[in-house]
N, C-alpha and C. Protein backbone atom coordinates (compact mmCIF):
# COMPACT_ATOMS: atom_id res chain seq x y z
N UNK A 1 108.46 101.29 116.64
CA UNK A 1 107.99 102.22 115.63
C UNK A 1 109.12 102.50 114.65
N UNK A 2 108.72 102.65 113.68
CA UNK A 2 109.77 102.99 111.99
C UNK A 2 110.39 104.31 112.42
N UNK A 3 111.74 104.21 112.28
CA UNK A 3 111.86 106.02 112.39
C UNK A 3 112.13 106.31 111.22
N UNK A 4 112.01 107.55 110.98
CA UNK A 4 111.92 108.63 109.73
C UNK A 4 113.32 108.54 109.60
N UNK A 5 113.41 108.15 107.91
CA UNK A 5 114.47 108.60 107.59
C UNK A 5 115.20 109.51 107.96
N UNK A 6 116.50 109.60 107.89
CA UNK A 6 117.41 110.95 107.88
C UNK A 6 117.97 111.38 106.90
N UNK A 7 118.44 110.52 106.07
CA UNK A 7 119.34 110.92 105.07
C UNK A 7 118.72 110.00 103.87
N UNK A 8 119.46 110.18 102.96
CA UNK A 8 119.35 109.30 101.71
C UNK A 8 119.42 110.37 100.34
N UNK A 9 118.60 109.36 99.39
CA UNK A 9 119.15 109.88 97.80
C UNK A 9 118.03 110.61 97.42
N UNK A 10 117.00 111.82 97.93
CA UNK A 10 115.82 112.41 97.13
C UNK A 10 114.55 111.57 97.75
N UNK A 11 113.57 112.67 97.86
CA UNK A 11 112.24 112.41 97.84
C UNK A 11 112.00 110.79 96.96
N UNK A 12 112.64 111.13 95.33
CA UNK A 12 111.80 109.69 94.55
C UNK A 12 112.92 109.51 93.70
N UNK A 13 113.56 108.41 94.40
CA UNK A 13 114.64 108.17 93.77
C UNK A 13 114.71 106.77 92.96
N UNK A 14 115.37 106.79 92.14
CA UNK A 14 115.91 106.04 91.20
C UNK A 14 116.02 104.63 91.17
N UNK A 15 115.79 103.91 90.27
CA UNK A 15 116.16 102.14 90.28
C UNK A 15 117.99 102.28 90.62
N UNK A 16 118.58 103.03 89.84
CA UNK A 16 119.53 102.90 90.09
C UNK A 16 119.91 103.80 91.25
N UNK A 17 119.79 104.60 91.85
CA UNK A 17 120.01 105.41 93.32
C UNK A 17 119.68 104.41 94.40
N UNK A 18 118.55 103.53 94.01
CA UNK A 18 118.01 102.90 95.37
C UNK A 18 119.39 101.30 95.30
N UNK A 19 119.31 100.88 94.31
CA UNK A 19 120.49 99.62 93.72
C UNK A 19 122.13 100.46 94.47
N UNK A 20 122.53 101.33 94.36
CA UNK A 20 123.99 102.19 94.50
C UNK A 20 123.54 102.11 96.05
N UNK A 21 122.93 102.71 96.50
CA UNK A 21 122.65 103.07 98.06
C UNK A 21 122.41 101.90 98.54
N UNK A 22 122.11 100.08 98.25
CA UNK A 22 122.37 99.17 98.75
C UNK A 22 123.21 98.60 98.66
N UNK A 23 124.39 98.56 97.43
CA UNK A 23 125.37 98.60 97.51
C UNK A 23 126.34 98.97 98.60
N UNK A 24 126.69 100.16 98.35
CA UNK A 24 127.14 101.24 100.03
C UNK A 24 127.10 100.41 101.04
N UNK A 25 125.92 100.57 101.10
CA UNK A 25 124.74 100.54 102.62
C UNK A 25 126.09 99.03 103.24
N UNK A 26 125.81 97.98 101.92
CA UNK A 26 126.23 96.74 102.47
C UNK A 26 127.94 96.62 103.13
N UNK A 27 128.66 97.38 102.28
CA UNK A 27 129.54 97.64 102.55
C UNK A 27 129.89 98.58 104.01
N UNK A 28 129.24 99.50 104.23
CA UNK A 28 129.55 99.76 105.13
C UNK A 28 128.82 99.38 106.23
N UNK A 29 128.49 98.65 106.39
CA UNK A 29 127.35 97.16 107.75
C UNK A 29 128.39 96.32 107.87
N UNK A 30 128.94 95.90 106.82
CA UNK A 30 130.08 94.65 106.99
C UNK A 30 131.52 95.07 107.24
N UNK A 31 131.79 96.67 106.93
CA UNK A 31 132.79 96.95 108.00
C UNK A 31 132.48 97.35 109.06
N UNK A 32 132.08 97.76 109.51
CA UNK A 32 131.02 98.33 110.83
C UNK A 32 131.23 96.86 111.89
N UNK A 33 131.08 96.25 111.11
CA UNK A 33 130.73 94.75 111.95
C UNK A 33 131.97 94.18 111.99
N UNK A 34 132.90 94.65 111.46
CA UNK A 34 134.33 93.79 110.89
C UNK A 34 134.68 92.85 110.73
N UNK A 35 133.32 92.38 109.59
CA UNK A 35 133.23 90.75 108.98
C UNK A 35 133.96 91.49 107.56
N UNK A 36 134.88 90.00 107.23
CA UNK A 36 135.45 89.99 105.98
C UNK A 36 134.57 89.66 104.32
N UNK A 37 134.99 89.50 103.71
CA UNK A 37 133.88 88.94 102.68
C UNK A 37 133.37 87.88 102.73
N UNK A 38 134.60 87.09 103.27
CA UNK A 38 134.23 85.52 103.46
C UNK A 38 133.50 85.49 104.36
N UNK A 39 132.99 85.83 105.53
CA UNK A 39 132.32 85.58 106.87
C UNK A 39 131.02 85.71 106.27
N UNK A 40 130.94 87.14 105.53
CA UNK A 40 129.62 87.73 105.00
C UNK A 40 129.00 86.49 104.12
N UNK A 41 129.61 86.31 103.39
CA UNK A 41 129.32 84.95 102.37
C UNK A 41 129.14 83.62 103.36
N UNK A 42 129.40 83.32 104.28
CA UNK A 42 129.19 82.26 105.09
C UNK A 42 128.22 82.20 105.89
N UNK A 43 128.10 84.00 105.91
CA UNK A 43 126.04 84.10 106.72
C UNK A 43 125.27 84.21 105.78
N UNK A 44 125.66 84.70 104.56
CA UNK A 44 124.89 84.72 103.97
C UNK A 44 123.83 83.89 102.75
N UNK A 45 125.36 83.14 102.39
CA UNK A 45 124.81 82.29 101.63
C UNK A 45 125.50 82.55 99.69
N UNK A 46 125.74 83.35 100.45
CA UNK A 46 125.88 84.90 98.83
C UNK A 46 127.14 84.43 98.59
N UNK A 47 127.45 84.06 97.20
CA UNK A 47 129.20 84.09 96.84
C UNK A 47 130.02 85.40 97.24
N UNK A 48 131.39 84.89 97.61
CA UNK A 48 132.04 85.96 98.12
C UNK A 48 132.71 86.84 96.71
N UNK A 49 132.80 85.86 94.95
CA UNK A 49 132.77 86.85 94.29
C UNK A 49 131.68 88.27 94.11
N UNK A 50 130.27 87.70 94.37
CA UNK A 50 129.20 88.38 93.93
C UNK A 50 129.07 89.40 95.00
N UNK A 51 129.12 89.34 96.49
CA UNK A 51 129.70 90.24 97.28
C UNK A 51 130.40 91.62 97.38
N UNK A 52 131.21 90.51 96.42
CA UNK A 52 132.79 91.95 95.67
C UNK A 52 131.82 92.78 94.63
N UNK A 53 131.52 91.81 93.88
CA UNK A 53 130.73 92.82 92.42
C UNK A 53 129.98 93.67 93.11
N UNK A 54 128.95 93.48 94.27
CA UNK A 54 127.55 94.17 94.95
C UNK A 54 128.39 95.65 95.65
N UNK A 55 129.47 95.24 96.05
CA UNK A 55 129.55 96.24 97.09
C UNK A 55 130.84 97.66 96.01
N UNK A 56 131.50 96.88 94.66
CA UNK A 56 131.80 97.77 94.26
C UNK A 56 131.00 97.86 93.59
N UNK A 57 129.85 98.25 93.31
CA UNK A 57 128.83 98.74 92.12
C UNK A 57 129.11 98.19 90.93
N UNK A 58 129.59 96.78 90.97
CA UNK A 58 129.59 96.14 89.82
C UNK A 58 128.30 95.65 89.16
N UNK A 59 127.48 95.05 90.12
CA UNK A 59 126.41 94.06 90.07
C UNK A 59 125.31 94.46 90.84
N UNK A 60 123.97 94.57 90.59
CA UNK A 60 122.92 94.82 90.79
C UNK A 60 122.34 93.42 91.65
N UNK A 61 122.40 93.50 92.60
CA UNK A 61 122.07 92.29 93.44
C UNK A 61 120.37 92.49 93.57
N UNK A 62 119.67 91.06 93.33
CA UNK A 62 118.30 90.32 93.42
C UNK A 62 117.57 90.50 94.19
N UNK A 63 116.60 90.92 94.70
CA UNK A 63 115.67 91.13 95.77
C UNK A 63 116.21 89.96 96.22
N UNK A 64 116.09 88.85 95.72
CA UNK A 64 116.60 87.13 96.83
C UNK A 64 117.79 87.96 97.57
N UNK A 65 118.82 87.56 96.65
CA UNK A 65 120.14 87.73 97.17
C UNK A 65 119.95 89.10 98.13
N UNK A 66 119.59 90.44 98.21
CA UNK A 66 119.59 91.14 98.89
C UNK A 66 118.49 90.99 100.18
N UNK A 67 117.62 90.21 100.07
CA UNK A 67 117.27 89.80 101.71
C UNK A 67 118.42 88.78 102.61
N UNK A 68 119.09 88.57 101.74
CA UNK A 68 119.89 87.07 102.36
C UNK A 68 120.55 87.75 102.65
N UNK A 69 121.13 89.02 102.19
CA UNK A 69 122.37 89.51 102.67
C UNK A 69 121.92 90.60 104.37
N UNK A 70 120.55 90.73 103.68
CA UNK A 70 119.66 91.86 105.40
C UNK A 70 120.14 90.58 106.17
N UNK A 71 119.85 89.52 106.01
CA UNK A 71 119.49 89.00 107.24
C UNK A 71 120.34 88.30 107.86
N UNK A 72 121.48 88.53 106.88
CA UNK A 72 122.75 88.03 107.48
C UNK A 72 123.23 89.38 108.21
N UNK A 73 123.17 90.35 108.00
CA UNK A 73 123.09 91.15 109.08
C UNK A 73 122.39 91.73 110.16
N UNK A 74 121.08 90.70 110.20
CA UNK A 74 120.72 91.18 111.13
C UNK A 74 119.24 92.25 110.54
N UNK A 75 119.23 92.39 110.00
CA UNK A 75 118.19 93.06 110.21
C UNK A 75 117.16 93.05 108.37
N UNK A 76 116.29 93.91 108.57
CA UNK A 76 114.91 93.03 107.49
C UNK A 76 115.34 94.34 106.22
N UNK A 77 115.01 93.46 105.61
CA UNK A 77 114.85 94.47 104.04
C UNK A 77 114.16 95.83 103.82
N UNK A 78 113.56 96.03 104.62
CA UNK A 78 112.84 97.20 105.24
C UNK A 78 113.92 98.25 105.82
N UNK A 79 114.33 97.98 106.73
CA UNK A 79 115.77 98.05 107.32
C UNK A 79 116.98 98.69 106.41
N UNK A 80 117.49 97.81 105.40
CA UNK A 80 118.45 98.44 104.65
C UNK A 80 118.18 99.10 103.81
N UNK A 81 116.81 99.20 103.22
CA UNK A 81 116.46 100.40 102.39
C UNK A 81 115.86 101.57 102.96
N UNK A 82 115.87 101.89 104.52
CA UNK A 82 115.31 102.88 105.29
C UNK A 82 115.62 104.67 104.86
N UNK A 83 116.78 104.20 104.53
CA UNK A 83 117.26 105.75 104.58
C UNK A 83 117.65 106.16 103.14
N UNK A 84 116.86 105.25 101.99
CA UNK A 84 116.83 105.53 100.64
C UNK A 84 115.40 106.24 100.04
N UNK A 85 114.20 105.19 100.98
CA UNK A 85 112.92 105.43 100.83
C UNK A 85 112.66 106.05 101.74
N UNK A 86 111.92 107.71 101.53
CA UNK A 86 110.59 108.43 102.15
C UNK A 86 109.36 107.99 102.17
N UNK A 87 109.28 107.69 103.56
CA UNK A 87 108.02 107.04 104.03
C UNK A 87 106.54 108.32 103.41
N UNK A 88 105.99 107.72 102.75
CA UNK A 88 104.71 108.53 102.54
C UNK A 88 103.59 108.19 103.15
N UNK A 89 102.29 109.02 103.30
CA UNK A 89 100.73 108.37 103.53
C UNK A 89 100.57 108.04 102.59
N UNK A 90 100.65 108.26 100.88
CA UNK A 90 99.93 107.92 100.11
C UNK A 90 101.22 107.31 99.03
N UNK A 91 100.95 106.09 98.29
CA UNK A 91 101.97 105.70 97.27
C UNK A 91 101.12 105.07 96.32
N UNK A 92 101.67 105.93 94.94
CA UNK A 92 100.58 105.86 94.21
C UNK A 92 101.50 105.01 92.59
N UNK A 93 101.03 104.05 92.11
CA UNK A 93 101.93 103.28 91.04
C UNK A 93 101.21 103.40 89.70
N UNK A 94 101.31 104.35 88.78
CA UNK A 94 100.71 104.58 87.61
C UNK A 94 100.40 103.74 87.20
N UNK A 95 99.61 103.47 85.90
CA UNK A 95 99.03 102.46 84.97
C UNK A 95 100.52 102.50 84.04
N UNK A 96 100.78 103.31 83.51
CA UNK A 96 102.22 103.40 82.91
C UNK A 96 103.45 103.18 83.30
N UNK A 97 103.17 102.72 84.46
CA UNK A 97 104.39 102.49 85.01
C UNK A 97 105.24 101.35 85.07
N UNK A 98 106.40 100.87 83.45
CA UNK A 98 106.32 99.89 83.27
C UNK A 98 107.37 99.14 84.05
N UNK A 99 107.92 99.90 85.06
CA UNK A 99 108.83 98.96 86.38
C UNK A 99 108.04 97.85 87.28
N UNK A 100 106.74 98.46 86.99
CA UNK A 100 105.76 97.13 88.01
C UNK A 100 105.08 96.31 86.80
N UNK A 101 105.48 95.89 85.72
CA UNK A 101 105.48 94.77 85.08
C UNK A 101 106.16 93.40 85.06
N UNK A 102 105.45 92.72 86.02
CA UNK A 102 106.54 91.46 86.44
C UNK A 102 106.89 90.52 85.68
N UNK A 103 105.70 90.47 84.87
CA UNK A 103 106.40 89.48 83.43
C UNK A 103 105.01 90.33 82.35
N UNK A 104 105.45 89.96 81.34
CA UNK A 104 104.97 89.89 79.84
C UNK A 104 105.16 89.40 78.81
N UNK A 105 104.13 88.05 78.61
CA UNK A 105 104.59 87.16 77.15
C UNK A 105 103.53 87.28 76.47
N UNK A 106 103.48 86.36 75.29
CA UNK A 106 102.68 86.02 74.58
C UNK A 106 101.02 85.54 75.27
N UNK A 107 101.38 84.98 76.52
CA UNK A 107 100.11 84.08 77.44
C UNK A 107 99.66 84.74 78.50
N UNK A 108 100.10 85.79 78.98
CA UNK A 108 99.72 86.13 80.29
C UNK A 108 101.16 87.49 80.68
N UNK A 109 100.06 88.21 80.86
CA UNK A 109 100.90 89.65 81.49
C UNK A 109 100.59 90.08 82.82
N UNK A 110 101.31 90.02 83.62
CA UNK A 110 101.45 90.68 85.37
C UNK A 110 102.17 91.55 85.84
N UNK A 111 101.05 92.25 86.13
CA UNK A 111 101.58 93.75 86.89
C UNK A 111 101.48 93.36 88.66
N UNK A 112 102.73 94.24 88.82
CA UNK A 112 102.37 94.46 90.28
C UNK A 112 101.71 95.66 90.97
N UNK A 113 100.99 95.52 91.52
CA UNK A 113 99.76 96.72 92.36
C UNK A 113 100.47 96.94 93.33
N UNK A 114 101.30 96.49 94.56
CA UNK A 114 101.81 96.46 95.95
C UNK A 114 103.41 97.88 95.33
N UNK A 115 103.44 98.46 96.49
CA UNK A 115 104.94 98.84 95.94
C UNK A 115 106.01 98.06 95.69
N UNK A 116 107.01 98.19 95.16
CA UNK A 116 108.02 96.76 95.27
C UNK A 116 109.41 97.37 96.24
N UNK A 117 109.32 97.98 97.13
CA UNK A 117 110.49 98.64 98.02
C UNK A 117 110.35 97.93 99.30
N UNK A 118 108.90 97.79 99.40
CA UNK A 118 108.41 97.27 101.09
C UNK A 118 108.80 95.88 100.99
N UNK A 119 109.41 95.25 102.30
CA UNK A 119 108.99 94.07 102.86
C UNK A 119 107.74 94.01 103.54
N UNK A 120 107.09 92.85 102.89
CA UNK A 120 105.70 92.73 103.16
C UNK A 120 105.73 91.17 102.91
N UNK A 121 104.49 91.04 103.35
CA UNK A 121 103.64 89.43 104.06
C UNK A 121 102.29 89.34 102.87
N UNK A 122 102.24 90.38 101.80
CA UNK A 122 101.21 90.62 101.38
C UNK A 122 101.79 91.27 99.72
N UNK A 123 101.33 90.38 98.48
CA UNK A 123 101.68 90.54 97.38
C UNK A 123 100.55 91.12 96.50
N UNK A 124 100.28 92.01 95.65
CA UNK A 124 99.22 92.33 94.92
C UNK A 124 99.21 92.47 93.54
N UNK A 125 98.61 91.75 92.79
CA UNK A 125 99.25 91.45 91.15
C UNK A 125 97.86 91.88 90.37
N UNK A 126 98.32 92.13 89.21
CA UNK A 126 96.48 92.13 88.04
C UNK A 126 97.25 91.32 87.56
N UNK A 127 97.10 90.26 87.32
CA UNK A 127 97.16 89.18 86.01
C UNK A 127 96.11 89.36 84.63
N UNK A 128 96.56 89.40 83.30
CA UNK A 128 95.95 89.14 82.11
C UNK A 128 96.35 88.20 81.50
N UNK A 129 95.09 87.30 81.02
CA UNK A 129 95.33 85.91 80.18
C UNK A 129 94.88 85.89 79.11
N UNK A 130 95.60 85.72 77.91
CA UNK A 130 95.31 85.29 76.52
C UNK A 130 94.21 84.00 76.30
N UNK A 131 93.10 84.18 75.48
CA UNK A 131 92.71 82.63 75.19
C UNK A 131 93.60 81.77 75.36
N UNK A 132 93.14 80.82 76.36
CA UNK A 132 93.90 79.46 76.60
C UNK A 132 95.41 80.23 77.50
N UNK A 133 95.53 81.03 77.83
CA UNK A 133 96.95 81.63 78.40
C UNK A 133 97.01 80.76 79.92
N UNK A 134 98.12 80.52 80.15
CA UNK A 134 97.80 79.87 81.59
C UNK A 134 99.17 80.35 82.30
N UNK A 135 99.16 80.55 84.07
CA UNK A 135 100.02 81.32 84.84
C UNK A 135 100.37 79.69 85.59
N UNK A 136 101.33 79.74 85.94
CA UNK A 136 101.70 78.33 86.51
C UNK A 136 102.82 78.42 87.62
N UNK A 137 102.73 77.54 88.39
CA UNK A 137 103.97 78.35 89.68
C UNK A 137 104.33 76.98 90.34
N UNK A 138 105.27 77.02 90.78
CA UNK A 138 105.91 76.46 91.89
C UNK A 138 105.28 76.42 93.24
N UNK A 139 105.61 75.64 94.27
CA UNK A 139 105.16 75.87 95.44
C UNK A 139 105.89 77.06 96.00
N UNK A 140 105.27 77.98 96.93
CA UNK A 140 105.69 79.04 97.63
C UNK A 140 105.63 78.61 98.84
N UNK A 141 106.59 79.52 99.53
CA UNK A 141 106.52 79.19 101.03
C UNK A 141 105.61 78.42 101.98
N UNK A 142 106.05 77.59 102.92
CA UNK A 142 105.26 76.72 103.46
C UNK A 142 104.30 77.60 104.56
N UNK A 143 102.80 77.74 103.64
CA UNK A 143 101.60 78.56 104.35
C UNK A 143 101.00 79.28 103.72
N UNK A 144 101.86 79.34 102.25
CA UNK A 144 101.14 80.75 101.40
C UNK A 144 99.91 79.89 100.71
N UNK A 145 99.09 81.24 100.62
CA UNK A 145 98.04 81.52 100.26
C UNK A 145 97.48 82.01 98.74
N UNK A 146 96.78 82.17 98.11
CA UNK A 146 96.27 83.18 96.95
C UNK A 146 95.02 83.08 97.21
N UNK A 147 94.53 84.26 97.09
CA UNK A 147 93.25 85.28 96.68
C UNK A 147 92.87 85.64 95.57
N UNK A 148 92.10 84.77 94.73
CA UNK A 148 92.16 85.59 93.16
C UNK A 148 90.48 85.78 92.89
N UNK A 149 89.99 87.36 92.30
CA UNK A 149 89.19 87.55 92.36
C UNK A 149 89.33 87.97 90.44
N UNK A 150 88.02 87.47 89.72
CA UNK A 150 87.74 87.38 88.32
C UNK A 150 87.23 88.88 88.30
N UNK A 151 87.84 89.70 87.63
CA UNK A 151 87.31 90.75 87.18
C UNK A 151 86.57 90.94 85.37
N UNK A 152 87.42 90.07 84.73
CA UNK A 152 86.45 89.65 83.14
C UNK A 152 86.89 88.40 82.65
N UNK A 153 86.04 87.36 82.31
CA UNK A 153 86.13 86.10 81.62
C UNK A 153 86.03 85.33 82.41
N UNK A 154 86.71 84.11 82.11
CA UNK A 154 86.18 82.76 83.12
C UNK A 154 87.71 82.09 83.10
N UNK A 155 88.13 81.32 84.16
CA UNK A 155 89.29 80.73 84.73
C UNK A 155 88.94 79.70 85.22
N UNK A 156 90.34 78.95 85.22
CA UNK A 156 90.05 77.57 85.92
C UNK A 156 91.54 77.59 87.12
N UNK A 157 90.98 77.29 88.29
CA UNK A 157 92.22 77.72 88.71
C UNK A 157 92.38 76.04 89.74
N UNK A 158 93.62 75.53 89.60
CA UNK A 158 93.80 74.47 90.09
C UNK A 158 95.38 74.46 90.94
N UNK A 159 95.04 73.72 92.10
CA UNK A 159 95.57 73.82 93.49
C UNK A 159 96.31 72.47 93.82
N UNK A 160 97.29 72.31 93.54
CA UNK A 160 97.56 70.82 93.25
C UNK A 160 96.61 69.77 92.70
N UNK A 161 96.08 68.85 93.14
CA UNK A 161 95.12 67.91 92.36
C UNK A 161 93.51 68.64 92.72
N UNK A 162 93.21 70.11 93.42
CA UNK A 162 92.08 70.29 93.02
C UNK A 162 91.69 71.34 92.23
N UNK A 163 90.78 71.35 91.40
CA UNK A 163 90.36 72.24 89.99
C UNK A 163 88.61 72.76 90.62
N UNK A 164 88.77 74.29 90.24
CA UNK A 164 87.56 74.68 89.91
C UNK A 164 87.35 75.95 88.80
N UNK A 165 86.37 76.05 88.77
CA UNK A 165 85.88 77.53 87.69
C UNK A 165 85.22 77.95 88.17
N UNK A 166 85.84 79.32 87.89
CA UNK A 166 85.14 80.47 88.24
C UNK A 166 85.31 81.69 87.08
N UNK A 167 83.71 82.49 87.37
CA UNK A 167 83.36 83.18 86.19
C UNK A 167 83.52 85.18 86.88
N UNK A 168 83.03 85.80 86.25
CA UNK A 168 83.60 87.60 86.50
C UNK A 168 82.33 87.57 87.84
N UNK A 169 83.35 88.13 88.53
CA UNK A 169 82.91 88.27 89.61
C UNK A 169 83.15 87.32 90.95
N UNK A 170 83.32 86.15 90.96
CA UNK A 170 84.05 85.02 91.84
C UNK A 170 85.19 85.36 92.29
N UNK A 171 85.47 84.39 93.21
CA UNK A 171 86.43 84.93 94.31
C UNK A 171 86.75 83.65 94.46
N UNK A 172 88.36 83.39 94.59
CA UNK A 172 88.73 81.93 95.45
C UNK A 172 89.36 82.31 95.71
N UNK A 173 89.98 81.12 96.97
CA UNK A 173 90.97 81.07 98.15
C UNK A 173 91.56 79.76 97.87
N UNK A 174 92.99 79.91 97.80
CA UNK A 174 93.53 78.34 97.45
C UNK A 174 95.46 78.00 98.32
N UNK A 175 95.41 77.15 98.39
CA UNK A 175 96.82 77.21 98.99
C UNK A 175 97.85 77.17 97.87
N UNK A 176 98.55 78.14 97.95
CA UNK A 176 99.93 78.48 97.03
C UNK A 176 101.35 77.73 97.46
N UNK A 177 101.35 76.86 98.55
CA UNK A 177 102.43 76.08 98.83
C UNK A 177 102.34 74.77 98.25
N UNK A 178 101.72 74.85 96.93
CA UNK A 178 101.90 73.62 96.17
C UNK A 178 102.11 73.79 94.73
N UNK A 179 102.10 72.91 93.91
CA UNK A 179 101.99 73.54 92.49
C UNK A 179 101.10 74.07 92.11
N UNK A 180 100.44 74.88 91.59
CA UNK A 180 98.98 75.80 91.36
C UNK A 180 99.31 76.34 89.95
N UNK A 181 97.96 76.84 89.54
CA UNK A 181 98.19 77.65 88.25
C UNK A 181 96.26 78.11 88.05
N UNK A 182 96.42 79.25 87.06
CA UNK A 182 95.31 79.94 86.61
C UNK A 182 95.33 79.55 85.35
N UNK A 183 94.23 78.95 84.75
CA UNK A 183 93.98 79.21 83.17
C UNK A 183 92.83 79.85 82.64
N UNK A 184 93.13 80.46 81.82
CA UNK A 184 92.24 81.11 80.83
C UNK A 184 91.50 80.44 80.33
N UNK A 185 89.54 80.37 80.46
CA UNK A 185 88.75 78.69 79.70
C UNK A 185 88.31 79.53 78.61
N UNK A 186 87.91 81.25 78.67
CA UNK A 186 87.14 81.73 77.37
C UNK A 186 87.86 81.85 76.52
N UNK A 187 87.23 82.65 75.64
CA UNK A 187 87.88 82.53 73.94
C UNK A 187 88.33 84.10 73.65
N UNK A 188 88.03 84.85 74.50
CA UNK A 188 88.63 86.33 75.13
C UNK A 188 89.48 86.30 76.06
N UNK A 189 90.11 87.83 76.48
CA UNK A 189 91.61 87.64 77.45
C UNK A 189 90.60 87.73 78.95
N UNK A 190 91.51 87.18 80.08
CA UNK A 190 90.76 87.15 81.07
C UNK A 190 91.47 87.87 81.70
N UNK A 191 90.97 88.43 82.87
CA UNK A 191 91.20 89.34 84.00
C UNK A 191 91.42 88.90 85.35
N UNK A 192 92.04 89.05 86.22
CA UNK A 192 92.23 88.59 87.74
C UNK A 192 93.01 89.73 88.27
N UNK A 193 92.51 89.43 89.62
CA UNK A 193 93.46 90.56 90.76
C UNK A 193 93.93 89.33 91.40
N UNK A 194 94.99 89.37 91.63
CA UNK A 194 95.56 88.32 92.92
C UNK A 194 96.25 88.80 94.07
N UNK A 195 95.71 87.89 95.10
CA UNK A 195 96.73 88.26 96.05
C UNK A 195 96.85 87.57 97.12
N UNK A 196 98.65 87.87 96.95
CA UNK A 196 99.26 86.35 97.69
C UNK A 196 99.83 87.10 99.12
N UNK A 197 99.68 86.29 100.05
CA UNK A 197 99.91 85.94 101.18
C UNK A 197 101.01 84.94 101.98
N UNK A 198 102.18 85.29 102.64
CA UNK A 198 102.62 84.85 102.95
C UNK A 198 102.64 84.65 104.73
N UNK A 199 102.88 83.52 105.04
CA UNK A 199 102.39 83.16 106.25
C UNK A 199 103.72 83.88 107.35
């Protein structure tokens, strides 16, 4: 079972309170442990300059780079942000809230729905597509999944070499451990909820 925080920076704290307090945090795990920088960088993966920058509050280290560094110690991303984040029943992410905007161009704008503090197995996005806008990806982890359900317009959503369409209201299931992408087929912006799954 999770235990309740004890300490940390406030009820609702800060991009930068929660960034400073992993900072710290790392620093004092890796003396605790009485690994040097170099050792840390050798579990971790992490340059031993970028290390230096992270732990004096130089550098704002990456959700990547900061799981690599949990798990070079041992323990999950959940874990090192425990005693920054107050566990709530309810977490609620405004429409205005433009920190859960994961990208925004000209073709396609994505918000994130999921909190972004948790380690989770489970991603939740609204995607919006411009006429002709198209979302395009890389393969993800070997097992992942997407869920994308049409809330307005029509999409074509293709899964390495297979393609289908679907119109408002449809639902597909496709494997995300390959190259994939969503396109926009109407001549209006389209709508999707997605949600990705990791195995």
């Amino acid at each position: 079972m999770k235990k309740k925080p004890t300490s940390g920076v406030g009820e609702n704290p800060s991009a930068e309170d929660v960034s400073r307090h992993v900072c710290r945090r790392i620093h004092e795990l890796r003396q605790k442990l009485g690994w040097s920088l170099d050792v840390l960088s050798q579990a971790s993966g992490v340059s031993r300059s970028m290390l230096s920058q992270i732990e004096r509050e130089q550098a704002n280290p990456t959700l990547a780079v900061t799981v690599k560094i949990a798990n070079a110690l041992g323990m999950s991303l959940a874990e090192l942000l425990e005693q920054v984040v107050q566990v709530r029943n309810i977490e609620i992410i405004r429409a205005e809230d433009r920190q859960h905007i994961f990208r925004a161009d000209g073709n396609c704008s994505i918000r994130t729905l999921s909190p972004l503090h948790l380690e989770k197995d489970v991603e939740f996005y609204e995607v919006l597509l411009t006429p002709d806008g198209v979302l395009r990806s890389s393969p993800h982890f070997e097992g992942t999944r997407e869920f994308l359900t049409v809330q307005k317009g029509k999409v074509q959503v293709t899964s390495e070499a297979e393609v289908t369409e679907l119109n408002k209201g449809d639902s597909a299931s496709y494997r995300a451990d390959v190259p994939h992408e969503i396109r926009n087929l109407g001549k209006s912006e389209s709508l999707v909820f997605l949600v990705v799954i990791y195995q």
